[in-house]
N, C-alpha and C. Protein backbone atom coordinates (compact mmCIF):
# COMPACT_ATOMS: atom_id res chain seq x y z
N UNK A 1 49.01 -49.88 -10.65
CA UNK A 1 49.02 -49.00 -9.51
C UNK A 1 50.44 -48.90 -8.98
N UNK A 2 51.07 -47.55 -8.39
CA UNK A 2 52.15 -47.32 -7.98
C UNK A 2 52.34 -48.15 -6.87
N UNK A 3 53.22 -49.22 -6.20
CA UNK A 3 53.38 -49.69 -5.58
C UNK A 3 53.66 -49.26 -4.38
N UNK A 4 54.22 -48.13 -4.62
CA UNK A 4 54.53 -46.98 -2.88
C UNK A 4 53.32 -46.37 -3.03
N UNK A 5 52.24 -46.75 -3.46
CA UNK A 5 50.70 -45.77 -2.89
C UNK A 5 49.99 -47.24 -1.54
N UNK A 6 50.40 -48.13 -1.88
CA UNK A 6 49.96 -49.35 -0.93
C UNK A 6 51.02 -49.89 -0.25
N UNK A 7 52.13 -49.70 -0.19
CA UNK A 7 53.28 -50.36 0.15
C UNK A 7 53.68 -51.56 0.00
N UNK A 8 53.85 -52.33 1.21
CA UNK A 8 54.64 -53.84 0.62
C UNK A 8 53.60 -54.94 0.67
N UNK A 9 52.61 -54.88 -0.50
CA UNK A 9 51.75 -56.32 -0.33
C UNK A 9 51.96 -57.71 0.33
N UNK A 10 53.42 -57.87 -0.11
CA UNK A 10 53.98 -59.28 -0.07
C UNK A 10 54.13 -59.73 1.37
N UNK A 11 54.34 -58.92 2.14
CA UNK A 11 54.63 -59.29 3.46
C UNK A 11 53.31 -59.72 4.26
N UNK A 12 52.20 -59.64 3.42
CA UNK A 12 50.71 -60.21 4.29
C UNK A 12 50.16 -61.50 4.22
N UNK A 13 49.70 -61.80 4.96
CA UNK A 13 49.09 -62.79 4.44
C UNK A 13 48.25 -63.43 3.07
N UNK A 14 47.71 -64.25 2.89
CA UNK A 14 47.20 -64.46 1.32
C UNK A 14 45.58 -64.28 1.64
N UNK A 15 45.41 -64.27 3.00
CA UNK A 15 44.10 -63.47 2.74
C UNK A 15 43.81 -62.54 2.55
N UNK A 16 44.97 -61.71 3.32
CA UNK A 16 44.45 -60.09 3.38
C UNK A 16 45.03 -59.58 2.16
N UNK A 17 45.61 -60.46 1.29
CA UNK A 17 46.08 -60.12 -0.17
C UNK A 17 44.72 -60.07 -0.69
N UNK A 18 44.24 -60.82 -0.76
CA UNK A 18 42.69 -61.19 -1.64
C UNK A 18 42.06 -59.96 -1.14
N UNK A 19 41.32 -60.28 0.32
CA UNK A 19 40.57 -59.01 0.74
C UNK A 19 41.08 -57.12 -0.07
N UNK A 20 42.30 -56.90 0.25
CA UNK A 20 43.15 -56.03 -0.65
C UNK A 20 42.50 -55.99 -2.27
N UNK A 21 42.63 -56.83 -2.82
CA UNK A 21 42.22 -56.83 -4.24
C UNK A 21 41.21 -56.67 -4.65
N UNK A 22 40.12 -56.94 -3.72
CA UNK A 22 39.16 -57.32 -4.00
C UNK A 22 38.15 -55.66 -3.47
N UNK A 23 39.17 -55.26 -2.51
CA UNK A 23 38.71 -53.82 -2.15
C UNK A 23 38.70 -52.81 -3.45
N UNK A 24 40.02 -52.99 -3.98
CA UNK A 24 40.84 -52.11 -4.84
C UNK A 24 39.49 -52.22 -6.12
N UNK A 25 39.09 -53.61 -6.23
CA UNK A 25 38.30 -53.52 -7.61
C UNK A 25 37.07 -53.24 -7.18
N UNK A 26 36.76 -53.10 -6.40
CA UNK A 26 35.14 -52.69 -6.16
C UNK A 26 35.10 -50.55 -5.57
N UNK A 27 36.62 -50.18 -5.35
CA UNK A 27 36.47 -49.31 -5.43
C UNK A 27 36.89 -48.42 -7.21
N UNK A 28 37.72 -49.46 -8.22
CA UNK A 28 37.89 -49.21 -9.48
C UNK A 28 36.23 -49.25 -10.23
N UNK A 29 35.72 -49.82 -9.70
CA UNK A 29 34.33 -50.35 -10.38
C UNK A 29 33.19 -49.29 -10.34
N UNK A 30 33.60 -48.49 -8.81
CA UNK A 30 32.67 -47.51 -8.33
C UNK A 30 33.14 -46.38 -9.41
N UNK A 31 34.27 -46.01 -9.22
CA UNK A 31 34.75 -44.87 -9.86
C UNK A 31 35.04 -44.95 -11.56
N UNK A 32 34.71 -46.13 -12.40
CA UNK A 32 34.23 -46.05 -13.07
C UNK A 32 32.64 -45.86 -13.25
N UNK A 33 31.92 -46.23 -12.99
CA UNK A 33 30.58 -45.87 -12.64
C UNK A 33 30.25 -44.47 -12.66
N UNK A 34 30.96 -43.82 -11.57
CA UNK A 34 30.68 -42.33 -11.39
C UNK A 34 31.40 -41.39 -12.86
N UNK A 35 32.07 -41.72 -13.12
CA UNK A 35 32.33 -41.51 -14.61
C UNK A 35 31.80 -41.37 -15.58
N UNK A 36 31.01 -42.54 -15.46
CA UNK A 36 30.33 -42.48 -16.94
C UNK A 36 29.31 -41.82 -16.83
N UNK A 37 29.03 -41.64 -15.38
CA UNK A 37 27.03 -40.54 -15.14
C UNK A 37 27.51 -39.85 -15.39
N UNK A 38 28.65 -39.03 -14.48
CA UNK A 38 29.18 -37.74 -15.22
C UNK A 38 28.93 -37.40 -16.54
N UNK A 39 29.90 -38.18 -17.10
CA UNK A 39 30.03 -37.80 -18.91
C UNK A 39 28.63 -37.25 -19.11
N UNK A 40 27.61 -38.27 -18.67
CA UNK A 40 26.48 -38.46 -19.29
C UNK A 40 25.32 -37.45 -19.19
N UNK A 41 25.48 -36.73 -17.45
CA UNK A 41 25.15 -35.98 -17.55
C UNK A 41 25.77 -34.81 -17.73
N UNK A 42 26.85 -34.25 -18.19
CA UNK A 42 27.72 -33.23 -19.09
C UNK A 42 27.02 -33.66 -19.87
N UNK A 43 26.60 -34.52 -20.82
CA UNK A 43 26.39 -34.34 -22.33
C UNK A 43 25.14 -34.02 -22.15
N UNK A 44 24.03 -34.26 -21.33
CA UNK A 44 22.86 -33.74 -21.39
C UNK A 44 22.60 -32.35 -20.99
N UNK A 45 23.77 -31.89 -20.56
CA UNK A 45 23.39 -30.55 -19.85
C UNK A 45 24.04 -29.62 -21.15
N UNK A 46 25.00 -30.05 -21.99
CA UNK A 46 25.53 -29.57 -23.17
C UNK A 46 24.06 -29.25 -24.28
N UNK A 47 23.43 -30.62 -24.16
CA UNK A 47 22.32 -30.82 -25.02
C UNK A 47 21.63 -29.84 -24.78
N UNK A 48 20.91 -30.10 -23.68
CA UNK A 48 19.73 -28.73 -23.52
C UNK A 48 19.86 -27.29 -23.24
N UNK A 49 21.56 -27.25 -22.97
CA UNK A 49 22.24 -25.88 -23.25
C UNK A 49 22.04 -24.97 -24.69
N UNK A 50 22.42 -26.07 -25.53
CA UNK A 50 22.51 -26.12 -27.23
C UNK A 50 21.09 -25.51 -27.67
N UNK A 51 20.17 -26.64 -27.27
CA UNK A 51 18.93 -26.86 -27.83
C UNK A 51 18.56 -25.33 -27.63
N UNK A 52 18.60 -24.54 -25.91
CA UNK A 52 17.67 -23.39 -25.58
C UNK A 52 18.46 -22.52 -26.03
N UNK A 53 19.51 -22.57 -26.69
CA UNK A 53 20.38 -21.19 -27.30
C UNK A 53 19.65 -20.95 -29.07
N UNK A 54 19.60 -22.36 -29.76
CA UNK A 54 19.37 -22.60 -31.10
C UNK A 54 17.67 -22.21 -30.84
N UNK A 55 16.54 -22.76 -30.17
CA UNK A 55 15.58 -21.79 -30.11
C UNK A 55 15.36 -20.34 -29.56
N UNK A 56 16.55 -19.86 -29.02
CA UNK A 56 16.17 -18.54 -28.09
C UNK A 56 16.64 -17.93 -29.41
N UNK A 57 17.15 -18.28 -30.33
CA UNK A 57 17.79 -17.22 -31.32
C UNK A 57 16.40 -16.95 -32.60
N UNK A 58 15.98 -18.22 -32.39
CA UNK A 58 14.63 -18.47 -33.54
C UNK A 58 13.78 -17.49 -33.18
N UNK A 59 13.50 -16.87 -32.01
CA UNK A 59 12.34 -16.15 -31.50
C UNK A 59 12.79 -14.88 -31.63
């Protein structure tokens, strides 16, 4: 992470260092999360996109 997006860590205490880190990964954790539904539902919406084009042509 860019260090001028949080500024000067060092000057805090060692708790509010932890608390800090511990924010940072539970908001990395979320936004991986939301990621992968995404993908997931893009690929299902690709799927049944696919599927009703390949039967609408059969008929």
């Amino acid at each position: 992470m860019d260090k001028s997006m949080i500024g000067d860590l060092d000057s805090l205490p060692e708790a509010d260092k932890l608390r800090m880190a511990a924010m940072i990964e539970q908001l990395q954790v979320r936004d991986r999360w939301f990621i992968q539904h995404v993908v997931s539902w893009d690929n299902t919406i690709m799927t049944c996109t696919s599927y009703a084009v390949v039967e609408g042509r059969k008929e």
